[in-house]
Protein backbone atom coordinates (compact mmCIF):
# COMPACT_ATOMS: atom_id res chain seq x y z
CA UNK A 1 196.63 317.86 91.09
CA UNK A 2 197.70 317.67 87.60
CA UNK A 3 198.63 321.70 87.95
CA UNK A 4 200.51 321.33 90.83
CA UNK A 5 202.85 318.26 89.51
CA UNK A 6 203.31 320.22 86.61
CA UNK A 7 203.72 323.76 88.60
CA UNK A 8 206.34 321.40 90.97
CA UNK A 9 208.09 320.05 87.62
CA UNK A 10 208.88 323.73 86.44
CA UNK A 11 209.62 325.16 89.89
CA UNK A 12 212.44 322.30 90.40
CA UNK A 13 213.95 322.78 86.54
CA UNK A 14 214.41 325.99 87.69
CA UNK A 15 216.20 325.20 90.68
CA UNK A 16 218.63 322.54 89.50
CA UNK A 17 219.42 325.12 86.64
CA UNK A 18 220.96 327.45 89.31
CA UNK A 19 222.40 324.04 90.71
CA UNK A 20 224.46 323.20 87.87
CA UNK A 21 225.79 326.12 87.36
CA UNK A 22 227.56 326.52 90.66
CA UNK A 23 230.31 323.81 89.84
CA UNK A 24 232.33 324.30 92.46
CA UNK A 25 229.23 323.23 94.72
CA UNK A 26 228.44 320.43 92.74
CA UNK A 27 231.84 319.13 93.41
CA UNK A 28 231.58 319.71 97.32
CA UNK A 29 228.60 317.87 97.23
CA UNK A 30 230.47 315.29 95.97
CA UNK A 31 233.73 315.38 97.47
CA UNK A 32 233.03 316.27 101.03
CA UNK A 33 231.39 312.63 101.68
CA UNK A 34 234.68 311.44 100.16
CA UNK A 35 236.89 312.85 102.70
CA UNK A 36 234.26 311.66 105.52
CA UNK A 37 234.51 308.02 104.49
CA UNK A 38 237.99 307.90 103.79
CA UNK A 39 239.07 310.13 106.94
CA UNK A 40 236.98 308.47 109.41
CA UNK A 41 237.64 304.93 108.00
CA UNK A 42 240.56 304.99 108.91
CA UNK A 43 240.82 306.72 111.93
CA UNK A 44 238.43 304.52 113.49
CA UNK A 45 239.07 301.16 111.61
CA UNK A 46 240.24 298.61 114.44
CA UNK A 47 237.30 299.59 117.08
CA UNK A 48 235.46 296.51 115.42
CA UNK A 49 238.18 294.58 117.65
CA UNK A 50 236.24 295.61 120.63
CA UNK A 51 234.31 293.29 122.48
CA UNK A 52 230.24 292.94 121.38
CA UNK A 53 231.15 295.87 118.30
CA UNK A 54 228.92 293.73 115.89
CA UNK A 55 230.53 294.02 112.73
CA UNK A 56 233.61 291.97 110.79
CA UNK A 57 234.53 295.12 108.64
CA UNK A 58 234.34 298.81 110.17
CA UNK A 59 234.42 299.89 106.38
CA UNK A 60 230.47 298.38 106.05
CA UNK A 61 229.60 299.71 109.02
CA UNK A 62 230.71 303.35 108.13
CA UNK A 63 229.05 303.50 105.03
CA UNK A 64 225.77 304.42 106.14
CA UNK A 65 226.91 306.49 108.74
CA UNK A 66 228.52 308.49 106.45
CA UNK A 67 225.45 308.59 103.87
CA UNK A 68 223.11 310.10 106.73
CA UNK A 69 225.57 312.55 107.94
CA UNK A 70 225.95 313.59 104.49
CA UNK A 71 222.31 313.90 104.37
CA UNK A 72 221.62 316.05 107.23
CA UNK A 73 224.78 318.43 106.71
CA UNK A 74 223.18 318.74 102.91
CA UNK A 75 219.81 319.81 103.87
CA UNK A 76 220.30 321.53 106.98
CA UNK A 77 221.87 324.35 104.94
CA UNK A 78 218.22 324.45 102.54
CA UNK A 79 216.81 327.16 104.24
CA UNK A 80 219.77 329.26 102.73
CA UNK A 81 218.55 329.19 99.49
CA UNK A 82 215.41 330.13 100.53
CA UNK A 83 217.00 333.00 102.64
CA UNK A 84 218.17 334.31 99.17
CA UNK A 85 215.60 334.28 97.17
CA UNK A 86 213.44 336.17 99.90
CA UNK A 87 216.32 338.95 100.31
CA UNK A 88 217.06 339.01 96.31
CA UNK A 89 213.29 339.80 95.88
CA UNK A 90 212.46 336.67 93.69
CA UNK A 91 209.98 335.26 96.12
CA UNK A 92 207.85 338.04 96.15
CA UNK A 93 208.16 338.29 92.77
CA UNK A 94 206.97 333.84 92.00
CA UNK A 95 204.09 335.05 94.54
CA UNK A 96 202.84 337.60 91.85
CA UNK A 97 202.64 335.09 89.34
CA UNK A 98 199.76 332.29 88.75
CA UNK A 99 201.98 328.97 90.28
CA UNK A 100 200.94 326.93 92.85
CA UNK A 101 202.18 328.23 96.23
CA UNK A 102 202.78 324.99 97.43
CA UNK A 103 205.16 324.17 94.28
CA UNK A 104 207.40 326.59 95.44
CA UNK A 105 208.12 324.51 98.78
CA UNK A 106 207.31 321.25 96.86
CA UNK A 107 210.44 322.07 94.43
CA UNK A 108 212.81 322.92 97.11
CA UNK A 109 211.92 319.57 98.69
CA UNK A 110 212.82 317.72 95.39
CA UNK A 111 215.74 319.30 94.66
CA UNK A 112 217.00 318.65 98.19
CA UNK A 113 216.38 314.83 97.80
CA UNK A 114 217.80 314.41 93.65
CA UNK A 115 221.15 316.41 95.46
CA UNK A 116 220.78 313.49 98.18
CA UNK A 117 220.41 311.03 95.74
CA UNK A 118 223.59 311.50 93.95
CA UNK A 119 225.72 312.23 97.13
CA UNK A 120 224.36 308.43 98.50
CA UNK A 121 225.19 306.95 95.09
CA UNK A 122 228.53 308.14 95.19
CA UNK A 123 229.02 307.18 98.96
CA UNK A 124 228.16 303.53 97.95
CA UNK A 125 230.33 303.63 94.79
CA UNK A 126 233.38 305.20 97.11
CA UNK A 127 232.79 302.50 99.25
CA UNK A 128 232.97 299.20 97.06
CA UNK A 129 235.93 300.80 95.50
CA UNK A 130 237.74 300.93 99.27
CA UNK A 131 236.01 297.30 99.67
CA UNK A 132 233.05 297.61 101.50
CA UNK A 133 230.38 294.70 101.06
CA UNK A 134 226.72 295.19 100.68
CA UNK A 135 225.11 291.61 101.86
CA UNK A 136 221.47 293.32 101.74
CA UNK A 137 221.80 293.62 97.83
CA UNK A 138 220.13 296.21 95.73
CA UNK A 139 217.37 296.31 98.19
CA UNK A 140 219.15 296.99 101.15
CA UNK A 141 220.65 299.81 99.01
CA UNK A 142 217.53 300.98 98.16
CA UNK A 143 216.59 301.30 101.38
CA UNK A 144 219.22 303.29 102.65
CA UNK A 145 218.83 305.69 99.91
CA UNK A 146 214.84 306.00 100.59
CA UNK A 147 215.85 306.51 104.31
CA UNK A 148 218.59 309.36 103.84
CA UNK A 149 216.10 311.22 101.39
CA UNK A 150 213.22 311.03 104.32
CA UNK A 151 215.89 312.17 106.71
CA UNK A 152 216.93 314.79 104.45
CA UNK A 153 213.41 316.14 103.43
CA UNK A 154 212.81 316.45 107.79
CA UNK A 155 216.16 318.80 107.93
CA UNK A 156 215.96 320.66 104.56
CA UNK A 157 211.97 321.35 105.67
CA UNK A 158 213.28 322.30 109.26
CA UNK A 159 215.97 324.73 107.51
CA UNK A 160 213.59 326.21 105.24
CA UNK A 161 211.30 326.92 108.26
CA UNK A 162 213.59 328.46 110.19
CA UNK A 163 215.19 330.65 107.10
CA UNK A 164 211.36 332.43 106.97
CA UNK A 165 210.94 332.72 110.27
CA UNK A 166 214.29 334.35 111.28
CA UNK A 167 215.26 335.38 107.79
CA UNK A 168 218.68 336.21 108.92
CA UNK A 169 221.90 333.73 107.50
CA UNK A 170 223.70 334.04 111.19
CA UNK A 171 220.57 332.06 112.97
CA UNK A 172 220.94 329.59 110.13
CA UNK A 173 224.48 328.85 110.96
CA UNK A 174 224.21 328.96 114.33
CA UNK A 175 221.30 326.48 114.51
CA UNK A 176 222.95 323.93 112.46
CA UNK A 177 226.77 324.36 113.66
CA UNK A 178 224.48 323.41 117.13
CA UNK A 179 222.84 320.22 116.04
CA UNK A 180 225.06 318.28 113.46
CA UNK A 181 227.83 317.07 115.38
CA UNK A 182 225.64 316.24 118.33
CA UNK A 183 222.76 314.64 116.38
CA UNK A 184 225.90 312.65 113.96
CA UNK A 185 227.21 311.21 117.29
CA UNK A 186 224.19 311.03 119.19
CA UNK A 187 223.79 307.91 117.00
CA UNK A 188 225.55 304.76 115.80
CA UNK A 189 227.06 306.54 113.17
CA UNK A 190 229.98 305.56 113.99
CA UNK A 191 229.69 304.07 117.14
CA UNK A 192 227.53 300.46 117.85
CA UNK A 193 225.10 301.45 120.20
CA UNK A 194 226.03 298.58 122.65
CA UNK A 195 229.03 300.69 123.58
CA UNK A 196 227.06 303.44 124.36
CA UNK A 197 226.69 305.09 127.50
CA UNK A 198 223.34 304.22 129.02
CA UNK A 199 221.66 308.10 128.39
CA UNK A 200 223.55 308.05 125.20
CA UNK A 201 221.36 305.24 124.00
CA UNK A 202 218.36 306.53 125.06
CA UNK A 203 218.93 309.94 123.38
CA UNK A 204 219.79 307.90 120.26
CA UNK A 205 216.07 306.20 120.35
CA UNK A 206 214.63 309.21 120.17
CA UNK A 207 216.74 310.68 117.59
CA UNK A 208 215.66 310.83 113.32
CA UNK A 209 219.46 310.45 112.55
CA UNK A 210 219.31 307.27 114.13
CA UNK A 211 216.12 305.99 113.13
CA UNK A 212 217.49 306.33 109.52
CA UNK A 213 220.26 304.30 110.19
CA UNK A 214 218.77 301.35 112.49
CA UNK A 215 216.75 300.86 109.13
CA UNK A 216 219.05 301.09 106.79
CA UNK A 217 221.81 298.91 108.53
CA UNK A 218 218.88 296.31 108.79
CA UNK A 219 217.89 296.07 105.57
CA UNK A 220 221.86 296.03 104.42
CA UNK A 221 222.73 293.17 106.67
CA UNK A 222 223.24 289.94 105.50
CA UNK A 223 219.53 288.75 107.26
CA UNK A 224 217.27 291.71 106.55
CA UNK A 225 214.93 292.10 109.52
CA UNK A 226 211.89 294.03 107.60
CA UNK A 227 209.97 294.69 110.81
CA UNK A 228 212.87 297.25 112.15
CA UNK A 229 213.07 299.25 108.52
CA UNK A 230 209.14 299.16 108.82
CA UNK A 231 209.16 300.46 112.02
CA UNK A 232 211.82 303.07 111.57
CA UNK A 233 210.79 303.91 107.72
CA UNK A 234 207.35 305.21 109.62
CA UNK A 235 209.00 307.21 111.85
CA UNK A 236 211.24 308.88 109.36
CA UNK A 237 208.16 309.12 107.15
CA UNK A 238 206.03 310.57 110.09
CA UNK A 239 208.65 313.26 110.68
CA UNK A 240 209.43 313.98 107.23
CA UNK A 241 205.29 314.89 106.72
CA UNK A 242 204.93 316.65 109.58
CA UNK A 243 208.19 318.96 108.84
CA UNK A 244 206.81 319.50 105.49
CA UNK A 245 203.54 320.62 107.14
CA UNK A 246 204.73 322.74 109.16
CA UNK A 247 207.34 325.00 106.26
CA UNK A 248 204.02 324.89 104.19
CA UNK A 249 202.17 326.75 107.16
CA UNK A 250 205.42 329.03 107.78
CA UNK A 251 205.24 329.54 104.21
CA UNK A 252 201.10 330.72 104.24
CA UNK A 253 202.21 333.17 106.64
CA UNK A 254 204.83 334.09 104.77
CA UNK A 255 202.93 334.90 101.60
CA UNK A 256 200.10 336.87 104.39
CA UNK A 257 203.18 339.61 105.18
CA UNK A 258 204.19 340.67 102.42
């Protein structure tokens, strides 16, 4: 165990080393949520005047719609990186040398959730500069951090899955240009759920992006109910382990062709 934290701790230095020195990325990262929060605050600002919306200020109720979009659009591209260092050669290469295999997908992981991390931080900063209130505290912030890095973990594992299965950039694209705007609205994002169609709300119950926000919002409202981020942190948590099971087992096989 001690190997493979310290086999993970290398692996993930190494990644956030290329990281930082893509700056432009870095600041898309960074910016991108920006534009979200700003663009879609105001676009949709007075719906909180419709009847049974649930919320005073549309501002609160964007900003974790915002953070978990930003977390699934993050990670869903994951299995890029991946991708690369397959086609560059430099997985082969790690698999010649004495690290833990399971490092290699246990770094990607980590990096993945410090880059999710500091986009959420920055979405709540953005958001008490444009005024938004955050009743639940430092908890409920906590909270919705912990819940966009599970949600984030189940898409970047899900990207890196598909990126050695297919191994080809154009499935990758097409796969998440598929599910992000339909998972993102397929949820109360940025709609309340009570003025959901009927099927819309019962897609939504079944849906990760969703779970991820139910808990957050209720552990950021002014009366935390801590049986719904429970509930909802298990699910995430559920998913998130059985993603990462199932790139570790894509990753075995992996390893067995080449």
């Amino acid at each position: 165990m001690t190997t493979l934290v310290s086999h993970t701790f290398w692996m993930t230095n190494r990644r956030l080393k290329v990281l930082v020195k893509q700056p432009a990325f870095v600041l898309i990262l960074l910016v991108q949520p920006a534009i979200w929060l700003f663009l879609f605050g105001n676009l949709f600002r007075r719906v909180v005047e419709l009847p049974h919306f649930g919320a005073a200020s549309y501002l609160d109720y964007l900003v974790p719609g915002v953070v978990v979009m930003t977390a699934v659009s993050s990670n869903m591209w994951a299995g890029m990186g991946m991708l690369e260092e397959i086609e560059r050669g430099t997985m082969n290469r790690l698999l010649t040398t004495p690290v833990a295999r399971s490092a290699i997908m246990n770094a990607a992981v980590v990096e993945q959730a410090l880059s999710t991390t500091v986009q959420v931080v920055a979405i709540i900063l953005l958001g008490l500069v444009a005024g938004a209130e955050y009743p639940g505290g430092p908890a409920g912030l906590t909270v919705l951090t912990l819940a966009a890095i599970l949600l984030g973990t189940i898409f970047s594992a899900l990207s890196n899955t598909i990126g050695m299965l297919a191994r080809q950039r154009e499935t990758i694209i097409g796969i998440n240009s598929m599910l992000l705007l339909p998972l993102t609205f397929l949820s109360s994002a940025f709609m309340a759920e009570t003025l959901m169609p009927e099927w819309m709300r019962t897609v939504a119950a079944a849906n990760p992006v969703n779970w991820a926000l139910d808990a957050a919002r209720a552990a950021m409202s002014t009366d935390p109910d801590g049986e719904t981020v429970l509930i909802r942190g298990g699910w995430l948590l559920a998913a998130a382990v059985a993603m990462l099971l199932l790139s570790t087992r894509t990753f075995r096989a992996y390893q067995k062709s080449v």
